[in-house]
PDB file of N, CA and C in Angstrom:
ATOM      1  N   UNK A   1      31.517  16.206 198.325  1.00  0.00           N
ATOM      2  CA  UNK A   1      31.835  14.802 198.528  1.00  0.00           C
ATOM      3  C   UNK A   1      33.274  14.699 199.032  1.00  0.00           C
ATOM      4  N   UNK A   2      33.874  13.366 199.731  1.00  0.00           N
ATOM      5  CA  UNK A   2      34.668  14.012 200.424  1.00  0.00           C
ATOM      6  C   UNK A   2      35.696  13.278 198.871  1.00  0.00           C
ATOM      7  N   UNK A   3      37.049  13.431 199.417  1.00  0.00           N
ATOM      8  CA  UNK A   3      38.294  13.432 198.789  1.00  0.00           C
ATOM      9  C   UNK A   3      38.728  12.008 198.351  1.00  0.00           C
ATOM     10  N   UNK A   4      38.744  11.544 199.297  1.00  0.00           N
ATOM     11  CA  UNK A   4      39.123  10.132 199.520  1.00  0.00           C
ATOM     12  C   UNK A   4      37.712   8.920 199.277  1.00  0.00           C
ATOM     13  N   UNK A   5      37.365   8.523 198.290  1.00  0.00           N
ATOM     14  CA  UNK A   5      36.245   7.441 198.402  1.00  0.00           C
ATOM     15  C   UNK A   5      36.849   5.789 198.347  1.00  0.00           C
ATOM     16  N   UNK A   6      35.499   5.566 199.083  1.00  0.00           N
ATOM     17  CA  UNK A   6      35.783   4.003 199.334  1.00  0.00           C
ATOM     18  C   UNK A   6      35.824   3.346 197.794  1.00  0.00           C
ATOM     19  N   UNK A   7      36.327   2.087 197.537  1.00  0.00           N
ATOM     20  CA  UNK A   7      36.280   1.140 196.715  1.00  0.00           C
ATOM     21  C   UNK A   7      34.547   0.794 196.439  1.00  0.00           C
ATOM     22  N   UNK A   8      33.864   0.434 197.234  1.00  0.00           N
ATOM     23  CA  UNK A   8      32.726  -0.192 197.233  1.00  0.00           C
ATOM     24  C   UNK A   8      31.465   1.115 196.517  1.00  0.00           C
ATOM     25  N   UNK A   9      31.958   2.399 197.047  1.00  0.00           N
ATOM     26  CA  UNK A   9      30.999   3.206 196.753  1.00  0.00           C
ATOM     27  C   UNK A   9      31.351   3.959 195.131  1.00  0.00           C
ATOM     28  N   UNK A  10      32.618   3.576 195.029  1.00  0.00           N
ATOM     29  CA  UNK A  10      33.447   3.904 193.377  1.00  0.00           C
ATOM     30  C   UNK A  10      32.460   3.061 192.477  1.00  0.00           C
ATOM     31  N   UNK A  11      32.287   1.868 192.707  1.00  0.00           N
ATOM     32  CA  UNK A  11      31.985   0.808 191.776  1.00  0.00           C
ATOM     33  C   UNK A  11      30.415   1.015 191.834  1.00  0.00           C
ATOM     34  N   UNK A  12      29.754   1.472 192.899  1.00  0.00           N
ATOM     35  CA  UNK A  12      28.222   1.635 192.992  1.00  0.00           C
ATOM     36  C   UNK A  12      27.658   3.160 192.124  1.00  0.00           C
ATOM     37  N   UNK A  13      29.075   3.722 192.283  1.00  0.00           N
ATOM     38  CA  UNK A  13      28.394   5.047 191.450  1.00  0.00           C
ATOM     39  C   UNK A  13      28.701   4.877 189.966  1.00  0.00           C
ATOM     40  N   UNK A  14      29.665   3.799 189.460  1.00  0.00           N
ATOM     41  CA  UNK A  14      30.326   3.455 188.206  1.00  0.00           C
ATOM     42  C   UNK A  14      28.915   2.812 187.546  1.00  0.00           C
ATOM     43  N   UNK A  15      28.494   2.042 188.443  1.00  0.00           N
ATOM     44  CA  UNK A  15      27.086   1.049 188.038  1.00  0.00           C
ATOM     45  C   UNK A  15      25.746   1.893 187.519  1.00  0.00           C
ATOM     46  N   UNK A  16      25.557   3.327 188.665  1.00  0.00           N
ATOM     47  CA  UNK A  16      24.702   4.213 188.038  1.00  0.00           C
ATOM     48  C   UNK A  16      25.096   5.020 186.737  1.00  0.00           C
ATOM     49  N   UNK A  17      26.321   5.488 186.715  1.00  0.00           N
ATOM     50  CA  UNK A  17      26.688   6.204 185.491  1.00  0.00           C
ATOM     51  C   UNK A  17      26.517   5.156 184.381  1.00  0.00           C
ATOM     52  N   UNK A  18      26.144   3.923 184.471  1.00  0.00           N
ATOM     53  CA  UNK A  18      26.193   3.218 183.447  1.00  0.00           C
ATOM     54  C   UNK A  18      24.936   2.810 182.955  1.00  0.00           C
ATOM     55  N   UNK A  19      23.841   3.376 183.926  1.00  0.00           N
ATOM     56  CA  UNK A  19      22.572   2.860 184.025  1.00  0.00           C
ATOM     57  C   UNK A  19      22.026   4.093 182.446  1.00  0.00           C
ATOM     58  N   UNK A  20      22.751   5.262 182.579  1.00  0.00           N
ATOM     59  CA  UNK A  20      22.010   6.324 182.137  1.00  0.00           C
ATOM     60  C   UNK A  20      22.360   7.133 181.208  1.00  0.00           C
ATOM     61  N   UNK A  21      23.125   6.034 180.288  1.00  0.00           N
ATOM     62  CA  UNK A  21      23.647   6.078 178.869  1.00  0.00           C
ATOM     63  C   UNK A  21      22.457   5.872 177.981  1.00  0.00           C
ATOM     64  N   UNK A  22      22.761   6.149 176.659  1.00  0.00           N
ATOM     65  CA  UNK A  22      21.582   5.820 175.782  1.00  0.00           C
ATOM     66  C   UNK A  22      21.907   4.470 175.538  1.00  0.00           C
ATOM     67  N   UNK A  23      20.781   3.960 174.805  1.00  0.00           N
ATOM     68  CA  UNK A  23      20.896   2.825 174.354  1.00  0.00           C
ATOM     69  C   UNK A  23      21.587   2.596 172.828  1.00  0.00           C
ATOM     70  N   UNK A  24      21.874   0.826 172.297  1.00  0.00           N
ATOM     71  CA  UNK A  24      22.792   1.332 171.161  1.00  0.00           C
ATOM     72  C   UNK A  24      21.910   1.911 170.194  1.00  0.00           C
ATOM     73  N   UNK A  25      23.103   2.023 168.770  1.00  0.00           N
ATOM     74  CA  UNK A  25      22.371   3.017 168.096  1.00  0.00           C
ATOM     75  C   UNK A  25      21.406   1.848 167.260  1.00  0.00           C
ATOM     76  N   UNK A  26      21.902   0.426 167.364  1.00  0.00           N
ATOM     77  CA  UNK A  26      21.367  -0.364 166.671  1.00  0.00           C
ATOM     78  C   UNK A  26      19.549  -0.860 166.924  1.00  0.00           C
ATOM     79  N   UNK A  27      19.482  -0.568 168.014  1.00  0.00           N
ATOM     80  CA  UNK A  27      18.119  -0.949 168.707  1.00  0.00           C
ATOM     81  C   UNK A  27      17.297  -0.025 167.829  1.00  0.00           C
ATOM     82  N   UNK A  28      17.401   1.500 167.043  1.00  0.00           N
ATOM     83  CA  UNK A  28      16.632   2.197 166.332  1.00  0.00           C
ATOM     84  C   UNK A  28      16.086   1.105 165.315  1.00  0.00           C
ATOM     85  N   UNK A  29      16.662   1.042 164.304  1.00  0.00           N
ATOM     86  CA  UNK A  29      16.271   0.088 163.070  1.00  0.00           C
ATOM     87  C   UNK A  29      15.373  -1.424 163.481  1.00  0.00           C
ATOM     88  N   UNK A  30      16.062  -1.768 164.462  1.00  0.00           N
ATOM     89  CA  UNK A  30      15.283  -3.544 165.286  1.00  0.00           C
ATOM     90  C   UNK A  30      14.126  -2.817 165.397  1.00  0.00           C
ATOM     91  N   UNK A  31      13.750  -1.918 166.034  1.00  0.00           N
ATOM     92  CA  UNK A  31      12.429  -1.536 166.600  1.00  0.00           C
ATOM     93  C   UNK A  31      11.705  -1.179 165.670  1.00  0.00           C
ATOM     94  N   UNK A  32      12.165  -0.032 165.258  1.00  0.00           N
ATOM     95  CA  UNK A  32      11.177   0.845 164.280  1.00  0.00           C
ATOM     96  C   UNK A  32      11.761   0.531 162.412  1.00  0.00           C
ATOM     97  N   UNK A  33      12.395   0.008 162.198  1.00  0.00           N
ATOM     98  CA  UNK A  33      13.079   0.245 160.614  1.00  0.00           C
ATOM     99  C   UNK A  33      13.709   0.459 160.093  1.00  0.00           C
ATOM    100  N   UNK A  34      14.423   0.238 159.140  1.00  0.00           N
ATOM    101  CA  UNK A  34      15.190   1.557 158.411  1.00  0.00           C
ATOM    102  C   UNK A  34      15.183   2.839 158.788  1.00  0.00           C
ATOM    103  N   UNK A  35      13.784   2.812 157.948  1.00  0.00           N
ATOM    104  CA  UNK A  35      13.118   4.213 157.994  1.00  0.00           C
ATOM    105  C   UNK A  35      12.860   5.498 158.808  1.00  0.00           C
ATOM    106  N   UNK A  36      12.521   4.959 159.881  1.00  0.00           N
ATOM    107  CA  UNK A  36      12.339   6.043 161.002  1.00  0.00           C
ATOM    108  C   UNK A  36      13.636   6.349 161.558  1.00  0.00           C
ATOM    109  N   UNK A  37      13.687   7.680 161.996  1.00  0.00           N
ATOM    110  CA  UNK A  37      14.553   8.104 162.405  1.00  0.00           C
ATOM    111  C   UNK A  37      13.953   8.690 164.188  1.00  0.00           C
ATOM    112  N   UNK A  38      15.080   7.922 165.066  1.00  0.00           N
ATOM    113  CA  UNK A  38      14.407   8.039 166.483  1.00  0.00           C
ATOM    114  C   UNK A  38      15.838   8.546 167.274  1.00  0.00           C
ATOM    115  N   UNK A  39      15.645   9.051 168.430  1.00  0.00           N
ATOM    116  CA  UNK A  39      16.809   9.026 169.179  1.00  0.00           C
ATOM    117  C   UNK A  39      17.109   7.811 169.895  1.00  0.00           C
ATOM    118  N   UNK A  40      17.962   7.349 170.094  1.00  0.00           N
ATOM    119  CA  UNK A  40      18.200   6.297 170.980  1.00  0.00           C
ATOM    120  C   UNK A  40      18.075   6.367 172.680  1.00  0.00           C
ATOM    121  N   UNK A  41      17.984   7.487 172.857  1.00  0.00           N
ATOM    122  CA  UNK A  41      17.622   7.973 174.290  1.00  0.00           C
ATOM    123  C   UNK A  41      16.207   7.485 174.980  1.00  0.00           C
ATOM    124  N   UNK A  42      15.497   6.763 173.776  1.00  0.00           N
ATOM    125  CA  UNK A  42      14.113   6.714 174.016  1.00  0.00           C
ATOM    126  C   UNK A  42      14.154   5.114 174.796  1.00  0.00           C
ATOM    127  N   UNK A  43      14.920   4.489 174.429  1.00  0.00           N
ATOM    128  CA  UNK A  43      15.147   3.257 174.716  1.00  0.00           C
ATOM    129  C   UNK A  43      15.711   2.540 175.973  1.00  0.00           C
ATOM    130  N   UNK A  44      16.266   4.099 176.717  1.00  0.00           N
ATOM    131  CA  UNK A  44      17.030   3.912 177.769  1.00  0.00           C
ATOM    132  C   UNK A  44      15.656   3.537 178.978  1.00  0.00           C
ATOM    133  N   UNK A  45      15.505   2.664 179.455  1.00  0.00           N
ATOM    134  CA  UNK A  45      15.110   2.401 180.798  1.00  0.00           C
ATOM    135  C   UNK A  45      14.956   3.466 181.572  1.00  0.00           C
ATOM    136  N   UNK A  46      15.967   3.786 182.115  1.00  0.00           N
ATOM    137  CA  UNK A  46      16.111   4.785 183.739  1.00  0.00           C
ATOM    138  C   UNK A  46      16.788   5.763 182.650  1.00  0.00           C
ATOM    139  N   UNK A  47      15.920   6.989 183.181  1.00  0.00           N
ATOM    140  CA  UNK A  47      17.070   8.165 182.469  1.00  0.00           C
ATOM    141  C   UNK A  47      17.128   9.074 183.608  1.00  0.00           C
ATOM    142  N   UNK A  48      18.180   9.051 184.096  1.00  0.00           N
ATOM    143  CA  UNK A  48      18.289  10.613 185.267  1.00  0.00           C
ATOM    144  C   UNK A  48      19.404  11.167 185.249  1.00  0.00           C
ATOM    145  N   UNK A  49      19.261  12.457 185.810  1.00  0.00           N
ATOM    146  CA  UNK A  49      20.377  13.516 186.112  1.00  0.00           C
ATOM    147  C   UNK A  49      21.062  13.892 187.048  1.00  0.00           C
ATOM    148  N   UNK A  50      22.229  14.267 187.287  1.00  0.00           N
ATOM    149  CA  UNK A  50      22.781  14.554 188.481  1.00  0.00           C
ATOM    150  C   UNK A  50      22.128  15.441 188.659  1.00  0.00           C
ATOM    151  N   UNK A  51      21.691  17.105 187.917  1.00  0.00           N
ATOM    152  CA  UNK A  51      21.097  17.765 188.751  1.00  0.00           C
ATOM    153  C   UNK A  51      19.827  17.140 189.261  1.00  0.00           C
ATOM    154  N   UNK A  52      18.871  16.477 188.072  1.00  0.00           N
ATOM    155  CA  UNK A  52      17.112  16.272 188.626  1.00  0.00           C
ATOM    156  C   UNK A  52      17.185  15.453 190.023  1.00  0.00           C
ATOM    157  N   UNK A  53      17.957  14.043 189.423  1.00  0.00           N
ATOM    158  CA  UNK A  53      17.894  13.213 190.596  1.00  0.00           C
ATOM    159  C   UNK A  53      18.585  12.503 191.430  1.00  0.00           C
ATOM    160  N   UNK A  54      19.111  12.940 192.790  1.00  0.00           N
ATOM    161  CA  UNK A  54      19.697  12.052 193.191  1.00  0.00           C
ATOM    162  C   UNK A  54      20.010  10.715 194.205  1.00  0.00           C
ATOM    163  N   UNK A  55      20.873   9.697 193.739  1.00  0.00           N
ATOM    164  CA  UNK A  55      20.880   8.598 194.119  1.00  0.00           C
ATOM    165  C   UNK A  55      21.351   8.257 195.643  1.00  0.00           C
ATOM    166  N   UNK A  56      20.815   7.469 196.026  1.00  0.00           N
ATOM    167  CA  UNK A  56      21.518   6.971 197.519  1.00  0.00           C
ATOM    168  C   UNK A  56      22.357   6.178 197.426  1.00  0.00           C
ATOM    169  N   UNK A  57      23.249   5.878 197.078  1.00  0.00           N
ATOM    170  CA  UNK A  57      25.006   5.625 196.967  1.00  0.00           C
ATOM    171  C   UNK A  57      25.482   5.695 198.409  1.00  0.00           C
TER     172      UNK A  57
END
């Protein structure tokens, strides 16, 4: 990638890195309980990787 990036394409790749966080930790208990114990990863919408997949940015 080169050295120097634009403003516009900073903020478009800021938007994906943000897409593909887990979700909070609070959404476990709302959903499922106390009780269960889940990852929060499950909750995430879009989950991808820089290696698996990449974006057109």
């Amino acid at each position: 990638m080169a050295r120097f990036k634009h403003l516009s394409k900073k903020l478009r790749l800021i938007k994906y890195g943000k897409r593909t966080r887990w979700a909070p930790f609070w959404t476990v208990p709302k959903i499922y309980g106390t009780g269960r114990r889940v990852h929060p990863g499950r909750h995430t919408d879009v989950k991808r990787s820089w290696r698996r997949t990449k974006i057109k940015a």
